[in-house]
Protein backbone atom coordinates (compact mmCIF):
# COMPACT_ATOMS: atom_id res chain seq x y z
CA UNK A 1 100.59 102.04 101.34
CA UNK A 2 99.35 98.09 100.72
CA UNK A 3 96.12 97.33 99.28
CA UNK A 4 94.60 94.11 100.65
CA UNK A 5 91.61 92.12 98.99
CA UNK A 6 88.97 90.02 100.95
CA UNK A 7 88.08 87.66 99.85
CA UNK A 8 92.13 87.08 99.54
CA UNK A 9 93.25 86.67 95.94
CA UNK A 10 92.71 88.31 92.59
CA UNK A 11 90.51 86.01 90.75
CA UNK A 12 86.61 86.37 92.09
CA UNK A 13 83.53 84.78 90.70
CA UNK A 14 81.03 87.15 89.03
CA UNK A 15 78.51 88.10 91.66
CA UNK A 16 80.37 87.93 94.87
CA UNK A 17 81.35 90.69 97.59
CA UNK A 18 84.37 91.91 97.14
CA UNK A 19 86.47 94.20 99.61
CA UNK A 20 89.75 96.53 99.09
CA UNK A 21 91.59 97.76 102.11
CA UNK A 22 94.25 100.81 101.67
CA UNK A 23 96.16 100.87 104.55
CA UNK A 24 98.36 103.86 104.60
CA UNK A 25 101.92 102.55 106.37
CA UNK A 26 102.92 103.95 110.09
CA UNK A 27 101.37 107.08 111.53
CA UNK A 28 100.52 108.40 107.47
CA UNK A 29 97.41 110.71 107.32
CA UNK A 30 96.37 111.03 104.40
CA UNK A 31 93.22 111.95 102.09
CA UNK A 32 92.68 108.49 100.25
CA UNK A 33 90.78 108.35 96.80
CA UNK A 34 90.19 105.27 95.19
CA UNK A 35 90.53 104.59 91.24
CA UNK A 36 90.08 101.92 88.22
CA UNK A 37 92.65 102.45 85.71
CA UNK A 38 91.40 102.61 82.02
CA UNK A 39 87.60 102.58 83.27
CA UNK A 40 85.10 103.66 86.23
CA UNK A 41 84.39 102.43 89.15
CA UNK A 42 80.31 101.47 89.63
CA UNK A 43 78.31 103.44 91.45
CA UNK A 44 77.45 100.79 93.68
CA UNK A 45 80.45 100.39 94.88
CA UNK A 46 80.75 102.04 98.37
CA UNK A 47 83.61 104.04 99.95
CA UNK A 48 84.08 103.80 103.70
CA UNK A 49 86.63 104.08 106.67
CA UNK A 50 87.54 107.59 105.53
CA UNK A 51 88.22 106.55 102.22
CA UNK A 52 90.63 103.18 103.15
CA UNK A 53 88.07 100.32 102.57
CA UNK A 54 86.50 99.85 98.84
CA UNK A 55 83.46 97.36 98.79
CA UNK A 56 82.13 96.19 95.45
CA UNK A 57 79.00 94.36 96.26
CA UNK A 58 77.83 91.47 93.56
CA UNK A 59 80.47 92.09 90.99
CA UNK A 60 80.34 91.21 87.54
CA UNK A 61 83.32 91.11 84.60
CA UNK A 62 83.33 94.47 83.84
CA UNK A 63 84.41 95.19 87.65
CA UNK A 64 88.25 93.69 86.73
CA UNK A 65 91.37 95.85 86.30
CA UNK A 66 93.86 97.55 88.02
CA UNK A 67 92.80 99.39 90.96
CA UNK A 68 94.18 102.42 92.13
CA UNK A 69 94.45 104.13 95.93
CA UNK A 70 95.89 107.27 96.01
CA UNK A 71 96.93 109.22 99.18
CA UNK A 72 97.55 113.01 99.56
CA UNK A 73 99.18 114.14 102.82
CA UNK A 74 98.44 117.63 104.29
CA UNK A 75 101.86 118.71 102.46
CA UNK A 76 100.37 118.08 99.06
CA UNK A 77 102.46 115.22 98.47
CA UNK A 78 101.24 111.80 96.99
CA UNK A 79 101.43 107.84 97.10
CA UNK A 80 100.02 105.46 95.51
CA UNK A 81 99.63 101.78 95.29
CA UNK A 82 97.28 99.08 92.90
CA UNK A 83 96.36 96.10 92.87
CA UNK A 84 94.61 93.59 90.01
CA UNK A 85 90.97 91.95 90.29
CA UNK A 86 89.77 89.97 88.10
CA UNK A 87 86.40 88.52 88.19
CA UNK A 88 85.66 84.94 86.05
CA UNK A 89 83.20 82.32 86.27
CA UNK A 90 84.77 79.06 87.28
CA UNK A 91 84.21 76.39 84.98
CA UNK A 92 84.70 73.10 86.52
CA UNK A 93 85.90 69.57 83.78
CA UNK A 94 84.31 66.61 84.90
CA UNK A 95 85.60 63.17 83.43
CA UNK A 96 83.79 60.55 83.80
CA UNK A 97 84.92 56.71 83.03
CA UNK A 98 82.70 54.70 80.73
């Protein structure tokens, strides 16, 4: 499986949409679950495309970690892959000349 991230990257700004695609490899059917390691995901999160798309609407710090999708086949049998997000405010150095 590959997890993508739109926007691309790991390193969001607090309060942006943020989007995690599972894409199971060839012809795979499986039952996808999504989860955060060492934490919960937010219930405002939403869950959609039978399980293979992850949106996290206006996140904030406490969104960022390792995040987990797991597949099950019909056989029982499972994959997984993760992926890192971590959401900072971007602090910008200005220099002026005096």
């Amino acid at each position: 499986m590959v997890i993508t991230v739109k926007p691309p990257g790991h390193l969001v700004k607090p309060g942006g949409k943020v989007e995690l695609h599972c894409k199971p490899k060839g012809d795979e059917h499986l039952k996808i679950e999504w989860f955060k390691e060492n934490g919960i995901i937010r219930k405002t999160a939403n869950i959609e495309s039978n399980g293979q798309l992850l949106v996290l609407p206006s996140v904030v710090s406490d969104d960022s970690g390792w995040y987990i999708c797991a597949g099950t086949s019909s056989a029982g049998d499972v994959v997984s892959t993760k992926t890192k997000l971590a959401v900072k405010a971007v602090s910008f150095n200005f220099i002026t000349n005096t």
